[in-house]
Protein backbone atom coordinates (compact mmCIF):
# COMPACT_ATOMS: atom_id res chain seq x y z
CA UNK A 1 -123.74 25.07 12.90
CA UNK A 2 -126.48 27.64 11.90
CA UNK A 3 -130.21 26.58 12.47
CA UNK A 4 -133.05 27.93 10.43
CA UNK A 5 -136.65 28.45 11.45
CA UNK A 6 -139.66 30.47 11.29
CA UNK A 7 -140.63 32.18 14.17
CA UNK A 8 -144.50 33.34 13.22
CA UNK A 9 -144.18 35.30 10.07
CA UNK A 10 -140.02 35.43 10.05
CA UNK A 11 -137.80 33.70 8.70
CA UNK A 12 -135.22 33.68 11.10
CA UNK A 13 -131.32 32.16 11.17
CA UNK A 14 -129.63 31.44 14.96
CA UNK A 15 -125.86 29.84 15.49
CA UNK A 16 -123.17 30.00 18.44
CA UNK A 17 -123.89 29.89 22.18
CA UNK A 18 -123.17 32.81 24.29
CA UNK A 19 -123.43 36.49 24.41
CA UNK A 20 -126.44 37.31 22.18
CA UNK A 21 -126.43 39.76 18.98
CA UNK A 22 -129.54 40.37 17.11
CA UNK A 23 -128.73 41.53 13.62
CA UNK A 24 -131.39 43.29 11.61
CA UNK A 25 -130.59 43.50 7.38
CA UNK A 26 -131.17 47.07 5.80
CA UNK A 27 -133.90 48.06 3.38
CA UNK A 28 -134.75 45.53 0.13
CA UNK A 29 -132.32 43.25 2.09
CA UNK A 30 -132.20 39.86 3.76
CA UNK A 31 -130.22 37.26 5.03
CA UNK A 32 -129.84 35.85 1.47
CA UNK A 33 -128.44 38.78 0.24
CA UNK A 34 -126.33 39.99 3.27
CA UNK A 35 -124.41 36.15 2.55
CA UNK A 36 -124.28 36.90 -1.17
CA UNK A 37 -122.80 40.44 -0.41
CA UNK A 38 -119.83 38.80 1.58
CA UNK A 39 -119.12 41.86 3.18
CA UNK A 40 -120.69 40.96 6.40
CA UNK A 41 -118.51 37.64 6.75
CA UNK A 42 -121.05 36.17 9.39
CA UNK A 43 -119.62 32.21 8.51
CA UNK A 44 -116.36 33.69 10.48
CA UNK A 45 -118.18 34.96 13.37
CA UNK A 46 -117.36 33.43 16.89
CA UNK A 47 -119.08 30.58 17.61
CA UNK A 48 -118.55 31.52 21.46
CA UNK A 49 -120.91 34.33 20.48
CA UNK A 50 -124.54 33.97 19.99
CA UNK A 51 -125.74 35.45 16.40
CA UNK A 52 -129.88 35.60 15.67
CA UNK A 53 -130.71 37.04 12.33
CA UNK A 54 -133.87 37.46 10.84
CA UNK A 55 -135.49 38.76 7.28
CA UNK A 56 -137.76 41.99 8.44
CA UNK A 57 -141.62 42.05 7.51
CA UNK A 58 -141.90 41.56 3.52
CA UNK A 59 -138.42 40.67 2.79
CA UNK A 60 -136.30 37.50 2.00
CA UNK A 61 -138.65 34.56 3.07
CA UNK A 62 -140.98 36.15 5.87
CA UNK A 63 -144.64 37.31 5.02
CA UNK A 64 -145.43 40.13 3.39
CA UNK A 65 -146.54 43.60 5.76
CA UNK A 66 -150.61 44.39 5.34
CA UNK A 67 -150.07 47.99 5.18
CA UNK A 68 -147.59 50.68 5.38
CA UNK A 69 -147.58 51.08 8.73
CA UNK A 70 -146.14 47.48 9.39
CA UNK A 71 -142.87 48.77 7.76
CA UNK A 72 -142.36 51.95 10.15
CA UNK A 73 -139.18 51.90 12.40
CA UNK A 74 -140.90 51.50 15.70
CA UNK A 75 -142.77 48.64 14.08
CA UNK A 76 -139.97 47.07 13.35
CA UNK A 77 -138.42 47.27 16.41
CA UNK A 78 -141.21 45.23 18.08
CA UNK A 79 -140.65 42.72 15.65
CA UNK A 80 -137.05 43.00 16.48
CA UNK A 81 -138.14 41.80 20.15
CA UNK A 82 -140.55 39.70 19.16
CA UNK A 83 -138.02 37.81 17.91
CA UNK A 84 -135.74 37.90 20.64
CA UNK A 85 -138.62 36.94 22.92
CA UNK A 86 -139.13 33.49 21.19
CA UNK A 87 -135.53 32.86 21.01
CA UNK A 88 -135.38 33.41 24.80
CA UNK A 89 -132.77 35.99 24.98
CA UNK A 90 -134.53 38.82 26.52
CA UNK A 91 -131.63 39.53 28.60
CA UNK A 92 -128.61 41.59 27.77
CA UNK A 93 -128.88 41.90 24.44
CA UNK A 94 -126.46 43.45 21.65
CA UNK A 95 -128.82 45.22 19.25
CA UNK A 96 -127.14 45.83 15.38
CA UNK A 97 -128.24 45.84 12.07
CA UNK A 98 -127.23 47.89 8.77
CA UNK A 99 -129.49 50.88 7.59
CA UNK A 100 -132.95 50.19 8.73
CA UNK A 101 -131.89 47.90 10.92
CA UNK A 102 -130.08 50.00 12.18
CA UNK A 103 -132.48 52.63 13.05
CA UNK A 104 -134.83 49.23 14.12
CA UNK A 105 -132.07 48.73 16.68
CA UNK A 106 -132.50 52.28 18.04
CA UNK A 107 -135.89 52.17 18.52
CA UNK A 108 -135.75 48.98 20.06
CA UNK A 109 -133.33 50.29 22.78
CA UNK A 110 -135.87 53.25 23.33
CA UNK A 111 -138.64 51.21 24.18
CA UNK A 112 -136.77 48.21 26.17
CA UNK A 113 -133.60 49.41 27.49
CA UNK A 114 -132.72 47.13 30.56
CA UNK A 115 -132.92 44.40 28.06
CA UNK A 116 -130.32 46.11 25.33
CA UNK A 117 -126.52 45.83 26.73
CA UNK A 118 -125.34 46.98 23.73
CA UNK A 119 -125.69 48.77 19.95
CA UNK A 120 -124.22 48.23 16.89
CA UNK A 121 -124.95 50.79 14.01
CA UNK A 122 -123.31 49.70 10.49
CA UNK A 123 -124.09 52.36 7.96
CA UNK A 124 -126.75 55.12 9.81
CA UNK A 125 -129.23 55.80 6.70
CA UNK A 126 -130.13 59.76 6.02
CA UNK A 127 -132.15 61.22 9.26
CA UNK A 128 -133.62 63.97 10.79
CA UNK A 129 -132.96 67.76 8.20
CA UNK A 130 -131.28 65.38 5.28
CA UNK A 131 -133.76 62.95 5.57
CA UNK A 132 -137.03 65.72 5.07
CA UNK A 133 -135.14 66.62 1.50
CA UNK A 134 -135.39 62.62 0.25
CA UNK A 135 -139.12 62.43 1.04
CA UNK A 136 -139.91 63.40 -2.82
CA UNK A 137 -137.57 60.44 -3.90
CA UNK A 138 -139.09 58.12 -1.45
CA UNK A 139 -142.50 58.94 -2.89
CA UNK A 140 -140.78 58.92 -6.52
CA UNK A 141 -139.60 54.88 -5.31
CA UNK A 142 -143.09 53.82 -4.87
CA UNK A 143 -144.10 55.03 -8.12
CA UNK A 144 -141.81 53.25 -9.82
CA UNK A 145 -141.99 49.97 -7.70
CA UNK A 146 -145.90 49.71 -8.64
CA UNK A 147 -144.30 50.19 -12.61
CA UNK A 148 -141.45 47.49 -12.32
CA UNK A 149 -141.76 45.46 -9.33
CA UNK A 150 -138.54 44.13 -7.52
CA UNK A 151 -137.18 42.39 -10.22
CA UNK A 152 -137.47 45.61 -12.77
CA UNK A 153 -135.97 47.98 -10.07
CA UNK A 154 -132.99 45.82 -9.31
CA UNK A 155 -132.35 45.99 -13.22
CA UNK A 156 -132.81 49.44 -13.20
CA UNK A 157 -130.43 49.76 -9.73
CA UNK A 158 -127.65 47.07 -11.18
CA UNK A 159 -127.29 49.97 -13.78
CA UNK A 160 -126.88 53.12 -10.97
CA UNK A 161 -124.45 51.46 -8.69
CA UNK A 162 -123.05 54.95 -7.82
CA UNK A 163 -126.33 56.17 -6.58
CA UNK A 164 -125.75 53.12 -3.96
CA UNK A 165 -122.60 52.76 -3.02
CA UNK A 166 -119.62 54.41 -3.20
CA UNK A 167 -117.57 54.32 -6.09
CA UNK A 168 -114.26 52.68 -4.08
CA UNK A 169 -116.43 49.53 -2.39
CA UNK A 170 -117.45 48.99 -5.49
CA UNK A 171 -114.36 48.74 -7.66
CA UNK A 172 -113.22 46.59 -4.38
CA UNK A 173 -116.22 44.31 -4.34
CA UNK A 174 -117.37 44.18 -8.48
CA UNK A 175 -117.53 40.40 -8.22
CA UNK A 176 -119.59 40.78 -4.89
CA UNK A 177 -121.94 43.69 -4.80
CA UNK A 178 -124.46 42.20 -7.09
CA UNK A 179 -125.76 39.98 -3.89
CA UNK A 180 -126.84 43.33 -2.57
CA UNK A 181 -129.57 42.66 -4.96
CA UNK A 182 -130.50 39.23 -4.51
CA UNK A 183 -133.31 40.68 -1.71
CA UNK A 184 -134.83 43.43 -4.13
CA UNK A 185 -135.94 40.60 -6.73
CA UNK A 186 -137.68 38.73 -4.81
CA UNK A 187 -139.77 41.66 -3.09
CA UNK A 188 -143.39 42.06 -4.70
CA UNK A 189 -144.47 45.83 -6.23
CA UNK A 190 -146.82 45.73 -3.40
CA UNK A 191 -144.40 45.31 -0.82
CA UNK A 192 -142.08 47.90 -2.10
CA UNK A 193 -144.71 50.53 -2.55
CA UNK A 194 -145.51 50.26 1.11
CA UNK A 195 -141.71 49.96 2.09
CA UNK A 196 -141.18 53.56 -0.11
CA UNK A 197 -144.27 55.42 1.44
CA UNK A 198 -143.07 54.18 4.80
CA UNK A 199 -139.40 55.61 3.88
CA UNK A 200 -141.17 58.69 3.18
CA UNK A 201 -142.65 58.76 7.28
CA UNK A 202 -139.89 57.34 8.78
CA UNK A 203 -137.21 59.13 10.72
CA UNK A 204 -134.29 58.30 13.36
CA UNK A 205 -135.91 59.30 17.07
CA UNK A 206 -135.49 62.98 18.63
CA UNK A 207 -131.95 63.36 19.65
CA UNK A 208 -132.94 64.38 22.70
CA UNK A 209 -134.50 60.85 23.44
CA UNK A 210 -131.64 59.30 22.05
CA UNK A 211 -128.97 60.93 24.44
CA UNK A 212 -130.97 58.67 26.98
CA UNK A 213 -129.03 55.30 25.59
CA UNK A 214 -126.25 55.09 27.87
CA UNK A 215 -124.97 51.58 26.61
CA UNK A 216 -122.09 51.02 24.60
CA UNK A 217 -122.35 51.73 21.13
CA UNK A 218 -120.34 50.92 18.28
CA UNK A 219 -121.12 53.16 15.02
CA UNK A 220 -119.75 52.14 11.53
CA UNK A 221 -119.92 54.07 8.69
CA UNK A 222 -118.36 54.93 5.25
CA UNK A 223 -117.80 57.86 2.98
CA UNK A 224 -119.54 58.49 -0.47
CA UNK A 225 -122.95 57.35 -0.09
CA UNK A 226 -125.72 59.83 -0.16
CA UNK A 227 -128.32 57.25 0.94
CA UNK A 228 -126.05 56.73 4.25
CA UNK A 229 -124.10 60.14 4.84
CA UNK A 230 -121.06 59.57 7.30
CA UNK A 231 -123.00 63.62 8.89
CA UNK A 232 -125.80 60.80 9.95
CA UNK A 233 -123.09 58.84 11.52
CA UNK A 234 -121.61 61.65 13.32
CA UNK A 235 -124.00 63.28 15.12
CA UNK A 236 -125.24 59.87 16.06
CA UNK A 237 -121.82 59.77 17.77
CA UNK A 238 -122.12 63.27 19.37
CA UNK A 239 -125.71 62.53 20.72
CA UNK A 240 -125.07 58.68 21.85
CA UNK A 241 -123.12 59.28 24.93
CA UNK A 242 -121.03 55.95 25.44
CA UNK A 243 -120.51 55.66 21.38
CA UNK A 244 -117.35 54.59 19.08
CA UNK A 245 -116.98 55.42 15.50
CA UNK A 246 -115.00 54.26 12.95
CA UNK A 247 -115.19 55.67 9.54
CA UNK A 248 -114.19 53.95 6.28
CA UNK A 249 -112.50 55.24 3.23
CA UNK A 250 -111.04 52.05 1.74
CA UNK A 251 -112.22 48.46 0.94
CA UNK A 252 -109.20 47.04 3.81
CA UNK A 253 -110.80 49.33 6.52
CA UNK A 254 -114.73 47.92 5.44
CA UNK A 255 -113.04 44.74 5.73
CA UNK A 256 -111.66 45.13 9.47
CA UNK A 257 -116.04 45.91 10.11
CA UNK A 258 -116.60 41.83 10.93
CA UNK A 259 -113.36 41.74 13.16
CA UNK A 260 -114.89 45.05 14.88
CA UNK A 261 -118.24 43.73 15.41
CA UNK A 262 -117.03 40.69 17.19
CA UNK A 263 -114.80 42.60 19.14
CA UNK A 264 -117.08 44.56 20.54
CA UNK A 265 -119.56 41.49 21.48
CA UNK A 266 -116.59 40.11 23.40
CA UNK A 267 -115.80 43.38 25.41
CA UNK A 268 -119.34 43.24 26.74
């Protein structure tokens, strides 16, 4: 049985009793859109487990950011332990989330790592040299979120779904991948000029912070999708020192991610 409740400003979803994952959504996301997306097949995961998720500032059905700074990684990241802190599980922790929340999770590790037992990383977005050459598009995003708004831009995106994903997922997932949207429409132009102009400032941390995580980490990614290069993924792998990846070029193997994820809860 899943529960649903606000915690402050969140909107937050909590099911199963046991070891506890914390799963952040990516960017324009939530946990509407995650279900919609089916790729994420969270109705199958173990009840023996313990699964929190939560929309991030300004998506889904939380509250709105007041500034840009309130969508910056290391913001988030507080958030992320905010809500782990009023959920009680401030203890041994799994950490995941897709995109920014995976880069949310990282941060979150940095600043509280005796609480953080483990990491999850689904789909590393574009960081550190790659990252500094999409700053002009992130900027270019805002512009045109204070034009359309979220319901104009997920128009505009339904009609560019190679710039998104990769071509293979989704000829696998046609009937599916529209749910990626479902967050995007409901965001405000505000919101998303603020989310973009964050994008612009935000970055994964130093690698040489990073190879302080000792935990276990498991890293998924995919190929063809310039907003999350698999070269993200990699040298995540080569600077986390205790890290797995798996890389997918098919549908089947993206499919395998859920049974992966809960695997990996269960060997912690």
């Amino acid at each position: 049985m899943t529960e649903q409740f606000n915690i402050n400003q969140f909107n937050c979803s909590i099911s199963g009793k046991g070891q506890t994952l914390i799963w952040a959504h990516g960017s324009t996301g939530c946990i509407q859109s995650e279900d919609a997306i089916g790729l994420y097949a969270w109705h199958r995961f173990p009840k023996k487990l313990q699964l929190i998720r939560y929309d991030a500032v300004g998506h889904g059905l939380s509250s709105a950011g007041k500034c840009v700074e309130d969508y910056l990684w290391p913001e988030l990241a507080n958030d992320m332990i905010s809500v782990a802190t009023h959920c009680k599980a401030t203890s041994e922790l799994i950490l995941g989330g897709q995109s920014m929340g995976s880069a949310t999770s990282l941060y979150a590790a940095l600043k509280h790592p005796g609480m953080v037992k483990g990491l999850i990383l689904m789909n590393p977005p574009n960081a550190w040299h790659s990252r500094a050459a999409q700053v002009d598009e992130y900027h270019k995003m805002a512009k045109a979120a204070r034009i359309f708004g979220g319901k104009g831009l997920a128009k505009i995106s339904a009609k560019h779904w190679d710039k998104l994903l990769p071509n293979w997922l989704i000829n696998g997932h046609e009937h599916s991948v529209l749910g990626m949207l479902d967050g995007l429409k409901q965001m405000t132009s505000q919101t998303l000029d603020q989310l973009f102009r964050a994008a612009a400032l935000n970055d994964l941390p130093n690698k040489q912070l990073l190879s302080g995580l000792t935990m276990p980490t498991l890293i998924l990614a995919w190929h063809g999708d310039k907003t999350h290069p698999v070269e993200t993924a990699i040298e995540l792998h080569q600077t986390l020192p205790n890290s797995t990846l798996h890389i997918a070029d098919s549908v089947d193997e993206v499919n395998e991610w859920p049974e992966l994820i809960s695997e990996f809860c269960f060997r912690l």
